[in-house]
PDB file of N, CA and C in Angstrom:
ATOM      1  N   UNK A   1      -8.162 -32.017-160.320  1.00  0.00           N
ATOM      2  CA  UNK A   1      -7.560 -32.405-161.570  1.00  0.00           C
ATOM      3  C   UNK A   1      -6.247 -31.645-161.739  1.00  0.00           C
ATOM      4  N   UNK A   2      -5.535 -32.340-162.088  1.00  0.00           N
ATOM      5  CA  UNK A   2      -3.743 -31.731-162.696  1.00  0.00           C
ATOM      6  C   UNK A   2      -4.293 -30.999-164.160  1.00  0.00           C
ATOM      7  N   UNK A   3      -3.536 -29.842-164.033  1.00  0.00           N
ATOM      8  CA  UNK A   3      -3.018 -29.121-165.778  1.00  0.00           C
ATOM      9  C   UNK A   3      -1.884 -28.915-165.791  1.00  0.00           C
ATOM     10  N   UNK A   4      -1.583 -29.543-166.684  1.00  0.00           N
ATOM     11  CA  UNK A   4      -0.107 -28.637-167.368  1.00  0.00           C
ATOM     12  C   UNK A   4      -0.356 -27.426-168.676  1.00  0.00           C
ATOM     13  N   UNK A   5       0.269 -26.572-168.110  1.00  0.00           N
ATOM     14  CA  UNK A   5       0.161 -25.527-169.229  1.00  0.00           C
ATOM     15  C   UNK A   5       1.322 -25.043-169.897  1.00  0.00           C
ATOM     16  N   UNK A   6       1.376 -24.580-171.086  1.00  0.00           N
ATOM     17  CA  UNK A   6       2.648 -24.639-171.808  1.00  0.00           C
ATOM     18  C   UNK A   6       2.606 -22.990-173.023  1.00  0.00           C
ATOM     19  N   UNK A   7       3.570 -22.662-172.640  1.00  0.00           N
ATOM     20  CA  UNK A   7       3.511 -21.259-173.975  1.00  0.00           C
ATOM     21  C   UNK A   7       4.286 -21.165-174.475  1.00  0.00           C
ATOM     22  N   UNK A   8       4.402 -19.558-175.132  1.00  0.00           N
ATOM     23  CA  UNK A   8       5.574 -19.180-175.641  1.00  0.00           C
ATOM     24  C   UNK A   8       5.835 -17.362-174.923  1.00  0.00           C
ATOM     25  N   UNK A   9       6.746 -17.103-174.704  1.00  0.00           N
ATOM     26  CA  UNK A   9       6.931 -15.301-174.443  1.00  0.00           C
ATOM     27  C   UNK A   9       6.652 -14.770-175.654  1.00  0.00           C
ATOM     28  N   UNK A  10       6.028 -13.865-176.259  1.00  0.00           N
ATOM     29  CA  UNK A  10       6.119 -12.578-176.923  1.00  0.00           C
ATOM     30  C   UNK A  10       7.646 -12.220-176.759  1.00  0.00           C
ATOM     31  N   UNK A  11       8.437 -11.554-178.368  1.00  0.00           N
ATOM     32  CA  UNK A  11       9.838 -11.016-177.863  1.00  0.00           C
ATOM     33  C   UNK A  11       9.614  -9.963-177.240  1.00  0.00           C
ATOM     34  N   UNK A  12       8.570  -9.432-177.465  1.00  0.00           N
ATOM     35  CA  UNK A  12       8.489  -8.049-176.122  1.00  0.00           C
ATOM     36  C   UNK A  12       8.923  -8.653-174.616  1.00  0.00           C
ATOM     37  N   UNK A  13       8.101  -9.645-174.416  1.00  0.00           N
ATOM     38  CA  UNK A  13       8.042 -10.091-172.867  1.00  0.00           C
ATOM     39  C   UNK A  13       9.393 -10.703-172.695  1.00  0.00           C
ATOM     40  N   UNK A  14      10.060 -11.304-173.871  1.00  0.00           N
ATOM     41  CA  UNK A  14      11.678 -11.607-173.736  1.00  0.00           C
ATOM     42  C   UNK A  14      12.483 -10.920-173.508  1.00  0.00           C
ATOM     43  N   UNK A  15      12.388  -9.591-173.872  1.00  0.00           N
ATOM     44  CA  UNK A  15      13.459  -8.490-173.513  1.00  0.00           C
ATOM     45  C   UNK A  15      13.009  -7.681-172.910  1.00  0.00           C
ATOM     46  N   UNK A  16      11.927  -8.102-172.302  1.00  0.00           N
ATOM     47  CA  UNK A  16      11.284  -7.132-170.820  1.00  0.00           C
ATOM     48  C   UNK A  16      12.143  -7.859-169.687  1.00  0.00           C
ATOM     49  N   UNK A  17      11.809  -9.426-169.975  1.00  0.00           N
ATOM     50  CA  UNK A  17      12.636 -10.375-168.931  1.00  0.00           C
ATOM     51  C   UNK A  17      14.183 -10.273-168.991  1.00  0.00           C
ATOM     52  N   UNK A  18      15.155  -9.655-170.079  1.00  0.00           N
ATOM     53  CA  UNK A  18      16.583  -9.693-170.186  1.00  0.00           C
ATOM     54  C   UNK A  18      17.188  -8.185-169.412  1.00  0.00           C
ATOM     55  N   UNK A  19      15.922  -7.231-169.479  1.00  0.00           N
ATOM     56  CA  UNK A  19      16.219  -6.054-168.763  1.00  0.00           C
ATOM     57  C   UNK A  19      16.124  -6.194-167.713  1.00  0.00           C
ATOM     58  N   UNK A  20      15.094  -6.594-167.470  1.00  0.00           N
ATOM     59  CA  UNK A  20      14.239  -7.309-165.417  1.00  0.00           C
ATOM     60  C   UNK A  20      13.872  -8.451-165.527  1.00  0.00           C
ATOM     61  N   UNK A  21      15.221  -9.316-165.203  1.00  0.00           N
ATOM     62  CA  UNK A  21      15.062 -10.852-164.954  1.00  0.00           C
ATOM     63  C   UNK A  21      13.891 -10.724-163.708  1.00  0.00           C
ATOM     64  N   UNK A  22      13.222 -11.766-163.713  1.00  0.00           N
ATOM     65  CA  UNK A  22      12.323 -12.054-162.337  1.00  0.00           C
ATOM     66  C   UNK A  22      11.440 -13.346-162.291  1.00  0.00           C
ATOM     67  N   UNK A  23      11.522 -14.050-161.045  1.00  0.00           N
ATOM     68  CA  UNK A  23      11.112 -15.327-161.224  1.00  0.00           C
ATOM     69  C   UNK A  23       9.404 -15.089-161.441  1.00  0.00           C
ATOM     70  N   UNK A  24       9.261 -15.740-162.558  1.00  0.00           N
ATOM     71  CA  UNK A  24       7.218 -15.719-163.212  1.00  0.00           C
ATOM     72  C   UNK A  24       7.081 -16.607-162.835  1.00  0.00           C
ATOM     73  N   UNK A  25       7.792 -18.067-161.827  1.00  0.00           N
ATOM     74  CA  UNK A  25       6.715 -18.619-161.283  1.00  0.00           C
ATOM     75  C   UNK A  25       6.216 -18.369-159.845  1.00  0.00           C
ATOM     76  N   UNK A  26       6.261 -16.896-159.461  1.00  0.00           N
ATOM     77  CA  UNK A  26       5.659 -16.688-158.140  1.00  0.00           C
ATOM     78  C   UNK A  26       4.242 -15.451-158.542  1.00  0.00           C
ATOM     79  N   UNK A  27       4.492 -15.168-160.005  1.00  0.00           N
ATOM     80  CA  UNK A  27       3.821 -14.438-160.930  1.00  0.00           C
ATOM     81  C   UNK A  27       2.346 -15.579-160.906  1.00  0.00           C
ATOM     82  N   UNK A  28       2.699 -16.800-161.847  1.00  0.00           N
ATOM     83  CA  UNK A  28       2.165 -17.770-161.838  1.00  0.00           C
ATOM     84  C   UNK A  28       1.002 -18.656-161.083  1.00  0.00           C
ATOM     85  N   UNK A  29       1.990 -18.406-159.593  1.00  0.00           N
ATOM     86  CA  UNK A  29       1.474 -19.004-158.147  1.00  0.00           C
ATOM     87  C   UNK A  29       0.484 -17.894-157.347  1.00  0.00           C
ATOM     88  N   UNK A  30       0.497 -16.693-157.650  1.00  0.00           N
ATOM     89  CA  UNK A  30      -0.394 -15.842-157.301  1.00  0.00           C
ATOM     90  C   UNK A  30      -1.953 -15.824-158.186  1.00  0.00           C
ATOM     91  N   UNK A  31      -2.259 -15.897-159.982  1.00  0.00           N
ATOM     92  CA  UNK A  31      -2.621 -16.035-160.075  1.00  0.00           C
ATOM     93  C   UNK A  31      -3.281 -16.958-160.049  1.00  0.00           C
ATOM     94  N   UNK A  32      -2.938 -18.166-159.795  1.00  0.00           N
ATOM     95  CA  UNK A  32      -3.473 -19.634-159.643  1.00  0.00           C
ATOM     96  C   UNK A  32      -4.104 -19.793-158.810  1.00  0.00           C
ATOM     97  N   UNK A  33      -3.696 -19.027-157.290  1.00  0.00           N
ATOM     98  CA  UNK A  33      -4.413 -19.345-156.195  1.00  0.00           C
ATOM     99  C   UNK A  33      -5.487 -17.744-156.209  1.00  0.00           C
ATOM    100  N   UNK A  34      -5.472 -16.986-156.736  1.00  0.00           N
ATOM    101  CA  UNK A  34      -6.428 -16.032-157.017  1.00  0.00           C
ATOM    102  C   UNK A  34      -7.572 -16.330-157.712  1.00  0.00           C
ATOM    103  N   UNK A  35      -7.067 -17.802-158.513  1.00  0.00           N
ATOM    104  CA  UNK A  35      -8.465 -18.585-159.125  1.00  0.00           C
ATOM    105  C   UNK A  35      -9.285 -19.582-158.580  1.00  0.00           C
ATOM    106  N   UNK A  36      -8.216 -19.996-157.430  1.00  0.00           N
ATOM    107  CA  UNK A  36      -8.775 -20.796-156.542  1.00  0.00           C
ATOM    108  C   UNK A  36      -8.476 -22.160-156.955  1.00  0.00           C
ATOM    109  N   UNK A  37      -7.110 -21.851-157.384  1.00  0.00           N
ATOM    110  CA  UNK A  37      -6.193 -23.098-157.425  1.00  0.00           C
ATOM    111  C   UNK A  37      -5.511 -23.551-156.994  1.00  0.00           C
ATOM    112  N   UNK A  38      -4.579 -24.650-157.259  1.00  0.00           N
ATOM    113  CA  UNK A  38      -3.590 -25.080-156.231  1.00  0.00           C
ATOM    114  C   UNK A  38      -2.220 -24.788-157.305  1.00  0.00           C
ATOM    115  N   UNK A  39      -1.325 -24.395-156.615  1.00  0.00           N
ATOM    116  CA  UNK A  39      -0.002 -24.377-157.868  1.00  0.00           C
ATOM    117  C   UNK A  39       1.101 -24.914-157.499  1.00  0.00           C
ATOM    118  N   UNK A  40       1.618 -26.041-158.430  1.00  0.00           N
ATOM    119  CA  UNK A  40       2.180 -27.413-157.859  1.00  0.00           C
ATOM    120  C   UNK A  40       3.504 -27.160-158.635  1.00  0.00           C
ATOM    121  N   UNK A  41       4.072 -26.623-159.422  1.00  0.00           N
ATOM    122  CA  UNK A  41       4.978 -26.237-160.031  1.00  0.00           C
ATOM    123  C   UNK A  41       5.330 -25.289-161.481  1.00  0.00           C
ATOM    124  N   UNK A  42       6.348 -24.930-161.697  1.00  0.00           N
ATOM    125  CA  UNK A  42       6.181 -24.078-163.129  1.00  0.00           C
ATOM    126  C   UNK A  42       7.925 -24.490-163.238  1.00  0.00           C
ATOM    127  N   UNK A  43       7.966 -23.786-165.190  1.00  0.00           N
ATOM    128  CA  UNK A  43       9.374 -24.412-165.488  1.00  0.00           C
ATOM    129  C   UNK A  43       9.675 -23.313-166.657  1.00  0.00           C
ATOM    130  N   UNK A  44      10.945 -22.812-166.894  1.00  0.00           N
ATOM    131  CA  UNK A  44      11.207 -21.849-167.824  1.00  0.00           C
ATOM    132  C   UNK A  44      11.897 -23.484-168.553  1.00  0.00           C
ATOM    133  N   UNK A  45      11.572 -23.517-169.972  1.00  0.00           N
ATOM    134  CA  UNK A  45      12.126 -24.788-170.562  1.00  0.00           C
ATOM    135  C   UNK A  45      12.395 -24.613-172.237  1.00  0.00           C
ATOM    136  N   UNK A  46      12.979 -25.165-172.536  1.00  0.00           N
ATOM    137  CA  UNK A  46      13.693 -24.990-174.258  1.00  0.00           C
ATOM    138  C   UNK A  46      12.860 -26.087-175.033  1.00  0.00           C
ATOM    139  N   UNK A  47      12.802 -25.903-176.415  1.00  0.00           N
ATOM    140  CA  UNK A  47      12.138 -26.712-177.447  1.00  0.00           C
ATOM    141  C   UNK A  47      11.124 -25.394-177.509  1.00  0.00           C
ATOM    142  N   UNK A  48       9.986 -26.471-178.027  1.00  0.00           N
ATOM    143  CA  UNK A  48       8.833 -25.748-178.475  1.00  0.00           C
ATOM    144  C   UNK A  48       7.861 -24.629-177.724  1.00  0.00           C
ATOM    145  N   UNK A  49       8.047 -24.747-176.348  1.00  0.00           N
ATOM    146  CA  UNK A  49       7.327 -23.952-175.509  1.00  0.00           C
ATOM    147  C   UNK A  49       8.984 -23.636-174.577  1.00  0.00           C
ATOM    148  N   UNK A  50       7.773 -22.420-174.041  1.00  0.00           N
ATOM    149  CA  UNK A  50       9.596 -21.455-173.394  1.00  0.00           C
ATOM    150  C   UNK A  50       8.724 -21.751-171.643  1.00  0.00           C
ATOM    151  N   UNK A  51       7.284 -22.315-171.505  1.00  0.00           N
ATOM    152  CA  UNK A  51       7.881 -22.269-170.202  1.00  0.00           C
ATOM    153  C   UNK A  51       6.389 -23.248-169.619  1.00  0.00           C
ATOM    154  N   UNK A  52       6.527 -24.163-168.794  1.00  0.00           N
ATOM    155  CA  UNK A  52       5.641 -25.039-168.305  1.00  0.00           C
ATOM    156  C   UNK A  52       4.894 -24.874-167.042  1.00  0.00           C
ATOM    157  N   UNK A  53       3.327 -24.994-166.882  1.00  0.00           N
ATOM    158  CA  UNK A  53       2.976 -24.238-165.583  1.00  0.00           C
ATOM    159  C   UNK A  53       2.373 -25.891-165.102  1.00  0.00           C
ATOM    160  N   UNK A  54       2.242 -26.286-163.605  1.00  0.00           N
ATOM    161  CA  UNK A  54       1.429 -27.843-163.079  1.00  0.00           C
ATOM    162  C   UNK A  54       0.504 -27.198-162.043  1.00  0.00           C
ATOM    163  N   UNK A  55      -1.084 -26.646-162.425  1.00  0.00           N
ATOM    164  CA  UNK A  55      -1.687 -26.578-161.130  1.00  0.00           C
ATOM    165  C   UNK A  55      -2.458 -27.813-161.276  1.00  0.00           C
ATOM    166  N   UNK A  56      -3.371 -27.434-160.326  1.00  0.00           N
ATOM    167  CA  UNK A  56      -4.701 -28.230-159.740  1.00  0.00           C
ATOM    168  C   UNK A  56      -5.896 -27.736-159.588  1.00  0.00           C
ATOM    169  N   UNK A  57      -6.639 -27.590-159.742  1.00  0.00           N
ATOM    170  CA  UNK A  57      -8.290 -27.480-160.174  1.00  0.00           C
ATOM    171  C   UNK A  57      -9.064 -28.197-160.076  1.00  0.00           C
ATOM    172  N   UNK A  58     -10.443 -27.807-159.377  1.00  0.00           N
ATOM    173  CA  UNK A  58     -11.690 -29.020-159.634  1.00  0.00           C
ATOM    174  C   UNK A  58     -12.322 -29.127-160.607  1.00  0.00           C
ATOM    175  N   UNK A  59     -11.839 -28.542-161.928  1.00  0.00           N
ATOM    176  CA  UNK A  59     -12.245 -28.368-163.175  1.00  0.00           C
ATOM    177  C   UNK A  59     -11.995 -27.397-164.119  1.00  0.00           C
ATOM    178  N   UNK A  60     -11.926 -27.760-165.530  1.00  0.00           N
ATOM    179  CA  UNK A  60     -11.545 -26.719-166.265  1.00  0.00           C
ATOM    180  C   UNK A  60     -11.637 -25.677-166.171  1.00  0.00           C
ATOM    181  N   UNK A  61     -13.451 -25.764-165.395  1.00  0.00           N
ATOM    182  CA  UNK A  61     -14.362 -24.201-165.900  1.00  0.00           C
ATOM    183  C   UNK A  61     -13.664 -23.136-164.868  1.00  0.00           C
ATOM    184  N   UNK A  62     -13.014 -23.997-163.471  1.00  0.00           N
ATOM    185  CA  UNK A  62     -12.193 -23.050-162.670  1.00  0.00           C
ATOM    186  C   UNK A  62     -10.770 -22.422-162.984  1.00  0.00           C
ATOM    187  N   UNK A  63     -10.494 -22.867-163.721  1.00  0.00           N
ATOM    188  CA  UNK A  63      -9.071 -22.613-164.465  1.00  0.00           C
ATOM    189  C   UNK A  63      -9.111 -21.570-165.788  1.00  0.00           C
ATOM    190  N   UNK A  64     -10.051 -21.836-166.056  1.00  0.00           N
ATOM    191  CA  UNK A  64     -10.064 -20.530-167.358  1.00  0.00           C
ATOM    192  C   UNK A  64     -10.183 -19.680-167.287  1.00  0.00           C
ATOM    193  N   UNK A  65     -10.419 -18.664-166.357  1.00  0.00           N
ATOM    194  CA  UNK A  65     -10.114 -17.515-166.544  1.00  0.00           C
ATOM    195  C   UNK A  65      -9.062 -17.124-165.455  1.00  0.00           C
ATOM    196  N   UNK A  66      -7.959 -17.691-164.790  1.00  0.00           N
ATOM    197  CA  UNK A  66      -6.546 -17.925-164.971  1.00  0.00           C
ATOM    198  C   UNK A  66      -6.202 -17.940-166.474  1.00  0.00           C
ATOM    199  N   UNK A  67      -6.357 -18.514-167.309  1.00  0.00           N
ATOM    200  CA  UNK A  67      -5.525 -18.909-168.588  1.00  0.00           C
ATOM    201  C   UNK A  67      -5.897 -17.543-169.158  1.00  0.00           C
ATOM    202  N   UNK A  68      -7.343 -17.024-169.249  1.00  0.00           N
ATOM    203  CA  UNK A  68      -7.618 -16.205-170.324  1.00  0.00           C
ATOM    204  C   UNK A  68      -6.887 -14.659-169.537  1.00  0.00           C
ATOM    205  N   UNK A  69      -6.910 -14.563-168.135  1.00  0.00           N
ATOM    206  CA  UNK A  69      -6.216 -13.523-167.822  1.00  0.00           C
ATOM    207  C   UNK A  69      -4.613 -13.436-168.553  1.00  0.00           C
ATOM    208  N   UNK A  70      -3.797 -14.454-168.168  1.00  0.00           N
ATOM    209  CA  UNK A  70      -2.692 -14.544-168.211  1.00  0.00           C
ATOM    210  C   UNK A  70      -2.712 -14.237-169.947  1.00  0.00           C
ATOM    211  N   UNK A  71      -3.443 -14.371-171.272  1.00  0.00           N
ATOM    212  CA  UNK A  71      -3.500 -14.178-172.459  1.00  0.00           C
ATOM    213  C   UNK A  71      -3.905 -12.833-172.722  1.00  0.00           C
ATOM    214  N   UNK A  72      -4.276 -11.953-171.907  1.00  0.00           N
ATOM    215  CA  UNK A  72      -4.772 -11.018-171.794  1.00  0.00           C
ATOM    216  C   UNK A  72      -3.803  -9.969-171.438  1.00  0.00           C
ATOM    217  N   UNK A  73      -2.492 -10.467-170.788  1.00  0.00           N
ATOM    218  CA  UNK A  73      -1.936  -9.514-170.804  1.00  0.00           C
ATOM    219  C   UNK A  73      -0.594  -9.428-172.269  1.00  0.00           C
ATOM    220  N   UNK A  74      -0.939 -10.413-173.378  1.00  0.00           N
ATOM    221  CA  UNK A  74      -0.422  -9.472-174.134  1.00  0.00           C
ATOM    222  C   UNK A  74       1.174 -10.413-173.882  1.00  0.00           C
ATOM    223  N   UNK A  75       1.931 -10.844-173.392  1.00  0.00           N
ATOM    224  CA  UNK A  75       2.807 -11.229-172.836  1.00  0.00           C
ATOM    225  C   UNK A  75       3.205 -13.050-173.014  1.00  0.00           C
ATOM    226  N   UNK A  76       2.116 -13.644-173.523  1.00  0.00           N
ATOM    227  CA  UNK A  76       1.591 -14.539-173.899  1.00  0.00           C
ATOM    228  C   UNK A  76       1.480 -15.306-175.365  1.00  0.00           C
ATOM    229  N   UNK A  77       2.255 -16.383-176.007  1.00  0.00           N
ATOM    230  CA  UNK A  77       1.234 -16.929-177.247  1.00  0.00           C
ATOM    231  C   UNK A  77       1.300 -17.971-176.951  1.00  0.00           C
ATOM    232  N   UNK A  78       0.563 -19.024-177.842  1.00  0.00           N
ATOM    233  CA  UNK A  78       0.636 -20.329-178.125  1.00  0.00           C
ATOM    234  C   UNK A  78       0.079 -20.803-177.011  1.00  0.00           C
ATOM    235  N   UNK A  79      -0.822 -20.769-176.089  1.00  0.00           N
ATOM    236  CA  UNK A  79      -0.817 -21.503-174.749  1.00  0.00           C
ATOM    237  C   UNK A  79      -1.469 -22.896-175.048  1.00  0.00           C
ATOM    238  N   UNK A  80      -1.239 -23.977-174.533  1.00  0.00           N
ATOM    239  CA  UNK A  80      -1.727 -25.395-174.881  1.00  0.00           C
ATOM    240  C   UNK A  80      -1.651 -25.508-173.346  1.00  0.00           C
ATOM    241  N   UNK A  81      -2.866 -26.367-172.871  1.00  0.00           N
ATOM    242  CA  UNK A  81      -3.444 -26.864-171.805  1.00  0.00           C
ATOM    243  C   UNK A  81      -3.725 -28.357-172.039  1.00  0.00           C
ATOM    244  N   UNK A  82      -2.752 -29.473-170.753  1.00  0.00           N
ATOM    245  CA  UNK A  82      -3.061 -30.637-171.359  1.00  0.00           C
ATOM    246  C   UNK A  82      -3.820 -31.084-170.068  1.00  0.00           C
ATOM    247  N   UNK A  83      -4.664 -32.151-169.610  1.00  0.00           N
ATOM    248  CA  UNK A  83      -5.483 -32.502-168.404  1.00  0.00           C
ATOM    249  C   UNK A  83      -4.503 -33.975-168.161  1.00  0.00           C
ATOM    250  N   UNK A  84      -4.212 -33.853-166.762  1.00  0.00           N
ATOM    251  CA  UNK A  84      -3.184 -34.944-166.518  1.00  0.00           C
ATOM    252  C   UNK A  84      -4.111 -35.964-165.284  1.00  0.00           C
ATOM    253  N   UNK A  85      -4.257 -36.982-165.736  1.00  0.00           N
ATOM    254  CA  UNK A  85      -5.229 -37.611-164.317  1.00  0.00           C
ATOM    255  C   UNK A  85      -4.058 -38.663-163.728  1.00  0.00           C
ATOM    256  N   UNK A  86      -3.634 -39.146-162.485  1.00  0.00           N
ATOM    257  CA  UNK A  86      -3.222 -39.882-161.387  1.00  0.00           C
ATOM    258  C   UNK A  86      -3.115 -41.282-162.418  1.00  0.00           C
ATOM    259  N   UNK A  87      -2.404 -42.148-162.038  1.00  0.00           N
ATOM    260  CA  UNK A  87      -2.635 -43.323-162.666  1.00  0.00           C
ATOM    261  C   UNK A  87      -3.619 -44.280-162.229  1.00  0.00           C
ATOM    262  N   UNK A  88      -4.241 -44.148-160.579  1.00  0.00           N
ATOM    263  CA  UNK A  88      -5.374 -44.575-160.043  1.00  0.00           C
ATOM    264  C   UNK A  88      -6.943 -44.083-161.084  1.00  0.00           C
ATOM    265  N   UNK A  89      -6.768 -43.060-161.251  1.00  0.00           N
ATOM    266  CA  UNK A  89      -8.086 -42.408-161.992  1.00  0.00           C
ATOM    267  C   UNK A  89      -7.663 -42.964-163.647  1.00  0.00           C
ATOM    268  N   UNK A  90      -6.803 -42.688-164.081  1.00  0.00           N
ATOM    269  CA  UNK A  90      -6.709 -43.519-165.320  1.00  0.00           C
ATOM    270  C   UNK A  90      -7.261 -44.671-165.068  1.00  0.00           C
ATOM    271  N   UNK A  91      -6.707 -45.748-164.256  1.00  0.00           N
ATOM    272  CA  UNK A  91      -7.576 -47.088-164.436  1.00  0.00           C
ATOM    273  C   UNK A  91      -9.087 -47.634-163.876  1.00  0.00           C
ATOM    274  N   UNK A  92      -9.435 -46.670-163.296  1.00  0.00           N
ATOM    275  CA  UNK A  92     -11.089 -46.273-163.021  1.00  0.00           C
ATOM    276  C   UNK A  92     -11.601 -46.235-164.541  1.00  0.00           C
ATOM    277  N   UNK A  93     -10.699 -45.199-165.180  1.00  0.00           N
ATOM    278  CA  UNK A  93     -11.771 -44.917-166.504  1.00  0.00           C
ATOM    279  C   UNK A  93     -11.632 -45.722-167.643  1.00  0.00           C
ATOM    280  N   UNK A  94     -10.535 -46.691-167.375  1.00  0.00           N
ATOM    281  CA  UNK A  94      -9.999 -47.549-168.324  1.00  0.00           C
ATOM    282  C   UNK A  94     -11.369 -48.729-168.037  1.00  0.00           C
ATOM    283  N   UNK A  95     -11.473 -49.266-166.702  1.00  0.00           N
ATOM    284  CA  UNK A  95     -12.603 -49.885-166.050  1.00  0.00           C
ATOM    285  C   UNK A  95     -13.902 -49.216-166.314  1.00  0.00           C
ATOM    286  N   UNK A  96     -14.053 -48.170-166.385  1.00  0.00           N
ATOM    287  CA  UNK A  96     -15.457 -47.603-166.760  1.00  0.00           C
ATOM    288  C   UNK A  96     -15.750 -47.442-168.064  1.00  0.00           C
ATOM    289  N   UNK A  97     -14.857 -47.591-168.587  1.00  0.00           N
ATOM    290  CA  UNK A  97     -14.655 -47.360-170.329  1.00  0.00           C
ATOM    291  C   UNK A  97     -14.918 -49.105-170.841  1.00  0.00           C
ATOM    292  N   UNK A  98     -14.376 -50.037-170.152  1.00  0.00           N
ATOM    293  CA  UNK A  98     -15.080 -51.346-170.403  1.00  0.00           C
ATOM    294  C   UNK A  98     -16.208 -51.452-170.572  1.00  0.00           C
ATOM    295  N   UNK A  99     -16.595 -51.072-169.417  1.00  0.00           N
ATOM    296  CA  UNK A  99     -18.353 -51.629-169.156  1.00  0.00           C
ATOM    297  C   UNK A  99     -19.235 -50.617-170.417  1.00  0.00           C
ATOM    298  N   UNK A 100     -18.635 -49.534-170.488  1.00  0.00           N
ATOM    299  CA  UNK A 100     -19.469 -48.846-171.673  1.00  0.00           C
ATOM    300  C   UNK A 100     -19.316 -49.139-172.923  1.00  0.00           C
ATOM    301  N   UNK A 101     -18.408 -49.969-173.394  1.00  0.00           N
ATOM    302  CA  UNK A 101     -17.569 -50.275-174.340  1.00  0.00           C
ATOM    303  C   UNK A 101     -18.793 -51.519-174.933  1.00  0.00           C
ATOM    304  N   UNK A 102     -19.553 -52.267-173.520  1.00  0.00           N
ATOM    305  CA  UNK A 102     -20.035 -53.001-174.348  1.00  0.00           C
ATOM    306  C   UNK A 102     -21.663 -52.944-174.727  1.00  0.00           C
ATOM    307  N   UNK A 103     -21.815 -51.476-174.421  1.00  0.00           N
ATOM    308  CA  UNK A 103     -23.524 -51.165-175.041  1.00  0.00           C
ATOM    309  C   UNK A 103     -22.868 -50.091-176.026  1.00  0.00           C
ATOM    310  N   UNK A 104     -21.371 -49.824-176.524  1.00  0.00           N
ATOM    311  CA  UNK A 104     -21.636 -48.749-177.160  1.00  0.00           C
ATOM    312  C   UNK A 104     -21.710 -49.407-178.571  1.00  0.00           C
ATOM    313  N   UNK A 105     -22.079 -48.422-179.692  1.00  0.00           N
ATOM    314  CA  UNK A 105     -22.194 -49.038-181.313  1.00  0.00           C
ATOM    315  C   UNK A 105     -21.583 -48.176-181.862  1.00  0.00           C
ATOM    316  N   UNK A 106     -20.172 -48.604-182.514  1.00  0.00           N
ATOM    317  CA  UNK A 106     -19.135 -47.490-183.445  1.00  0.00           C
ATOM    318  C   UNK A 106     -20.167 -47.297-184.685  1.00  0.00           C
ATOM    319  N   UNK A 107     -19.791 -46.113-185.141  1.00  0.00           N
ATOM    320  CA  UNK A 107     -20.171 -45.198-186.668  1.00  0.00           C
ATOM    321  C   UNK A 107     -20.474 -46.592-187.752  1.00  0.00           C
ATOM    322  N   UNK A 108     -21.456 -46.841-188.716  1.00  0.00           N
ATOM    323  CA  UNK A 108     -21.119 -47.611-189.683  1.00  0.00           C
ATOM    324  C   UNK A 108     -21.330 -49.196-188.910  1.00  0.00           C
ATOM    325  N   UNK A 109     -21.267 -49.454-187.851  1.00  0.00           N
ATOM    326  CA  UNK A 109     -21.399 -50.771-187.221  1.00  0.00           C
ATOM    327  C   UNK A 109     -22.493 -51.697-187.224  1.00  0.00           C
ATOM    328  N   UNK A 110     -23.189 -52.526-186.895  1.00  0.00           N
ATOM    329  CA  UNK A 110     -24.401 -53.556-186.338  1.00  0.00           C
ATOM    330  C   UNK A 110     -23.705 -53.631-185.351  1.00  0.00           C
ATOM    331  N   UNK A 111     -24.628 -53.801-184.176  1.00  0.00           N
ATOM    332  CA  UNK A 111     -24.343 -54.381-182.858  1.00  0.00           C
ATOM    333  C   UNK A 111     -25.207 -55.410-182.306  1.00  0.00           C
TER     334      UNK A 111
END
């Protein structure tokens, strides 16, 4: 499975980085594969989040404590984790979401 992950620096960790610039996505790529991930890209980026991480995982439950380390050091806020699936697996579940679609019964309904 794809994640994208998204934060913000602490101004501590901002003017840690303006004293000792240094690339955090090899920071990034170490812990990822220390979780037993794959790490497919990262992005220092403007707007709402200051910086974007793309691994790969066979599941959340392998990825979280990557995330909770990286929150742990303090260096970290706001982190949002979004789950990105292939457009092949999207239309599997779009197709599997049919067929369930027609034994399921919404809130308040008769079926």
């Amino acid at each position: 499975m794809i994640f994208i992950t998204q934060g913000r620096y602490t101004g501590s960790a901002i003017s840690g980085m303006v004293e000792r610039p240094e690339d955090r996505a090899q920071e990034a790529k170490r812990l990822i594969e220390a979780a037993g991930g794959k790490f497919i890209s990262s992005y220092f980026t403007f707007g709402e989040y200051d910086f974007m991480v793309i691994s790969e995982f066979e599941d959340i439950r392998k990825l979280t404590p990557a995330l909770i380390a990286a929150a742990a050091g303090g260096a970290l806020s706001d982190m949002r984790t979004t789950v990105a699936l292939g457009w092949t697996d999207g239309q599997a579940a779009f197709q599997k979401a049919r067929d369930l679609a027609k034994s399921f019964r919404p809130a308040g309904q008769k079926k």
